[in-house]
C-alpha atoms as a PDB file:
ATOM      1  CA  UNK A   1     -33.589 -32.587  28.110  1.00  0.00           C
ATOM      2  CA  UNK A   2     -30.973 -34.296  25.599  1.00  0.00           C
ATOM      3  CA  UNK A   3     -27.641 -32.328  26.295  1.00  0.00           C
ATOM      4  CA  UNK A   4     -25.193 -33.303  23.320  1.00  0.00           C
ATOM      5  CA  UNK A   5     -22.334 -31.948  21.786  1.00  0.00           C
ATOM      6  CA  UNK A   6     -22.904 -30.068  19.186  1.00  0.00           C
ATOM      7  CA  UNK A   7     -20.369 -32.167  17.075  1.00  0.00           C
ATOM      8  CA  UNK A   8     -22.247 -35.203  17.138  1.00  0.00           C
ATOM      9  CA  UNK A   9     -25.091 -33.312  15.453  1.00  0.00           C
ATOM     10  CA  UNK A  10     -25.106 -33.221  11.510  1.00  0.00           C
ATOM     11  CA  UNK A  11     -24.767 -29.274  10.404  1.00  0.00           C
ATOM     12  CA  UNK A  12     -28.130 -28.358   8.606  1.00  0.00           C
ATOM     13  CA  UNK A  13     -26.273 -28.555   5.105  1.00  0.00           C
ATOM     14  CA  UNK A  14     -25.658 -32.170   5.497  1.00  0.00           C
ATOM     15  CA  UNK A  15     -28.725 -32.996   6.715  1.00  0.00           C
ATOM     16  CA  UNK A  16     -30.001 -31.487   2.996  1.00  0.00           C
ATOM     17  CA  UNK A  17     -27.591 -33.060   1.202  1.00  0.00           C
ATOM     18  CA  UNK A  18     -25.753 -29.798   0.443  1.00  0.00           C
ATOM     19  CA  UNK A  19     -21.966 -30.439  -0.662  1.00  0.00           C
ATOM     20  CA  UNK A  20     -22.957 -33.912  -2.154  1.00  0.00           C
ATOM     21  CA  UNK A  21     -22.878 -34.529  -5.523  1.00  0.00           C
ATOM     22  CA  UNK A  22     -25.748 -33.712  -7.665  1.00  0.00           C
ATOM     23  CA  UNK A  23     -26.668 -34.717 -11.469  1.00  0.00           C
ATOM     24  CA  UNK A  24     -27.405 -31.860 -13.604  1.00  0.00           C
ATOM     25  CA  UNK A  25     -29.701 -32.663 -16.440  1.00  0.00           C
ATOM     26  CA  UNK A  26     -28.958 -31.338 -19.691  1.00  0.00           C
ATOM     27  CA  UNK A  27     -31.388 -30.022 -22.461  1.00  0.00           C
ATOM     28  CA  UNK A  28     -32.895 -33.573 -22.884  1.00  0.00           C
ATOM     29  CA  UNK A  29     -33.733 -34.179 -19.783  1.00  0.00           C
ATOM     30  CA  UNK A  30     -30.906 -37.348 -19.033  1.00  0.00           C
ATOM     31  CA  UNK A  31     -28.893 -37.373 -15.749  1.00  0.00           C
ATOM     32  CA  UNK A  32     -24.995 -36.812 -17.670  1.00  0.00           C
ATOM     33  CA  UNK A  33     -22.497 -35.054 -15.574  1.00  0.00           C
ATOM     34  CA  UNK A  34     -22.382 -35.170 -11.561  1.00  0.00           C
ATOM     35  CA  UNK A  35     -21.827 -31.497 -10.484  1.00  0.00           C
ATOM     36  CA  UNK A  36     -20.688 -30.634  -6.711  1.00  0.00           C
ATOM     37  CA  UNK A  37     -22.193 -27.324  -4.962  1.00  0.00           C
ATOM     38  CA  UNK A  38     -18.560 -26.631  -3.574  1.00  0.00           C
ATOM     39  CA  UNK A  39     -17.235 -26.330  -6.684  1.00  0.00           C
ATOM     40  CA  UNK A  40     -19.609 -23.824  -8.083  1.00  0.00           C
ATOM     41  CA  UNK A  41     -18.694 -19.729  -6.655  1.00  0.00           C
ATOM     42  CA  UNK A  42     -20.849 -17.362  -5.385  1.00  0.00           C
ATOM     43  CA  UNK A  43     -21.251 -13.966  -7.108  1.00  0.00           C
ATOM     44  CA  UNK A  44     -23.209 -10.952  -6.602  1.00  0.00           C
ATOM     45  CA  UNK A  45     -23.830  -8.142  -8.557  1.00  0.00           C
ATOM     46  CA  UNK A  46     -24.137  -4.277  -6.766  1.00  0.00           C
ATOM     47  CA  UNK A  47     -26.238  -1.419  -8.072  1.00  0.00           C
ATOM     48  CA  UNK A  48     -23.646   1.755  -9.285  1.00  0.00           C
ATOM     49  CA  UNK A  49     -25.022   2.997  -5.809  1.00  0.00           C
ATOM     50  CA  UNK A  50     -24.291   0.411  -4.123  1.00  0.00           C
ATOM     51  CA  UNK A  51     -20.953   0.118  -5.348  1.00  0.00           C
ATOM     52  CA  UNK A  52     -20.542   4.184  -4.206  1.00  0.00           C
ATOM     53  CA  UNK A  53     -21.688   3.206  -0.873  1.00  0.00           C
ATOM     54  CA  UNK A  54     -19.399   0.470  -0.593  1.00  0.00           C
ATOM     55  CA  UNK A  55     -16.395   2.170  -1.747  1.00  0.00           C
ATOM     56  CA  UNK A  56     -17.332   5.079   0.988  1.00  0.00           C
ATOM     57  CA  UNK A  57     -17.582   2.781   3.437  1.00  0.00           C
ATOM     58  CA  UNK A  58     -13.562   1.507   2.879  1.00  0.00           C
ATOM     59  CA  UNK A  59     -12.521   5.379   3.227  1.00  0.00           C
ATOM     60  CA  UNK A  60     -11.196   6.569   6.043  1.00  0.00           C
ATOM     61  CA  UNK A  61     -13.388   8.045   9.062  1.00  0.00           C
ATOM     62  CA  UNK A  62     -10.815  11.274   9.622  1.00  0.00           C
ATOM     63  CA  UNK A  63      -8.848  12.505   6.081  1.00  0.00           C
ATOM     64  CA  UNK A  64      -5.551  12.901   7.981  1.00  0.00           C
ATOM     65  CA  UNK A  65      -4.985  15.086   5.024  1.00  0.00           C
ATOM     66  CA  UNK A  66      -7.537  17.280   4.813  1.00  0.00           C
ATOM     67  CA  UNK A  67      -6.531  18.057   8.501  1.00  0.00           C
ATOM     68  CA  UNK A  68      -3.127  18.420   8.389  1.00  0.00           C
ATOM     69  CA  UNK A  69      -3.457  20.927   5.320  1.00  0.00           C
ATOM     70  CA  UNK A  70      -5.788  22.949   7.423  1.00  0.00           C
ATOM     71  CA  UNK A  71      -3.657  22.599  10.605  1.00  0.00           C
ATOM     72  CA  UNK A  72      -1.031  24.046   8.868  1.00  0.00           C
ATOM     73  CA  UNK A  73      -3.342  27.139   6.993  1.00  0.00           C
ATOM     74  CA  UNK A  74      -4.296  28.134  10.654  1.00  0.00           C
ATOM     75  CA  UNK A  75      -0.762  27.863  12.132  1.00  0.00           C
ATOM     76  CA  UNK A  76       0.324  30.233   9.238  1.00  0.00           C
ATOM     77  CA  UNK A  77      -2.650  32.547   9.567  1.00  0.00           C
ATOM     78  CA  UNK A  78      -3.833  31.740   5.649  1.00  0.00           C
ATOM     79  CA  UNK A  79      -7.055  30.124   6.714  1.00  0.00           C
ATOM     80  CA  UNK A  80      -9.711  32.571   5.660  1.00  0.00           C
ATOM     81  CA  UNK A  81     -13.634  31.789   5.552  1.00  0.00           C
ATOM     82  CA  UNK A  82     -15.862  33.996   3.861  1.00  0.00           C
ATOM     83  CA  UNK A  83     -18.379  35.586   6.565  1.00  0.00           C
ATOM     84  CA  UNK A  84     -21.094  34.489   4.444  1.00  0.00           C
ATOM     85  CA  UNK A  85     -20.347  30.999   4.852  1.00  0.00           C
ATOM     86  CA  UNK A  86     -19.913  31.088   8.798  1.00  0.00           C
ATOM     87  CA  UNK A  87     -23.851  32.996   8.941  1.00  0.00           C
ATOM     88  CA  UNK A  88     -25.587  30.353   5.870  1.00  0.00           C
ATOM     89  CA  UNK A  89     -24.317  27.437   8.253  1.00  0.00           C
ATOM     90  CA  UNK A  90     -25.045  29.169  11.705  1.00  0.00           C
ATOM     91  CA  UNK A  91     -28.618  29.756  10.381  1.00  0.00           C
ATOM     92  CA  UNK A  92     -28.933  26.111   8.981  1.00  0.00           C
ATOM     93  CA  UNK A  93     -27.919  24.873  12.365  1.00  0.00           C
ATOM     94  CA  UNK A  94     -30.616  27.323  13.971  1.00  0.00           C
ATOM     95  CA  UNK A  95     -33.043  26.196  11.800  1.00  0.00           C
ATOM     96  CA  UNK A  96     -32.312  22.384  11.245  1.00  0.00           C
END
């Protein structure tokens, strides 16, 4: 078994030839300009959903204040729910 360190190994890139220069051809076909991967950027483009989802994710697990303004409804007894709210979701529960 060959036991190296890793740093005398080329990276998988290198051993392409990624990051070296390349010619890009232009409409006729001639070798003209020498281009470099590293100097082109990566871009992606999301789906509207996507971009939802993503923009959910960055929120917040816990609204601190969504909480606080119903902490402060129950402390001064102006937190009401309609009974017909409390039985809809007891029964979805039951029936979920």
């Amino acid at each position: 078994m060959d036991i190296r360190d890793r740093s005398t190994y080329p990276s998988t890139l290198e051993s392409l030839g990624a990051g070296m220069p390349v010619r890009a051809r232009t409409d006729s076909g001639s070798a003209s300009a020498i281009t470099s991967f590293a100097s082109e950027q990566d871009s992606s483009n999301l789906s509207p959903a996507a971009q939802v989802v993503a923009q959910t994710m960055q929120l917040p697990e816990i609204r601190q204040d969504r909480v606080a303004s119903l902490q402060q409804q129950i402390a001064s007894g102006s937190y009401q729910i309609a009974p017909q709210q409390v039985a809809d979701a007891m029964l979805r529960s039951v029936a979920g």
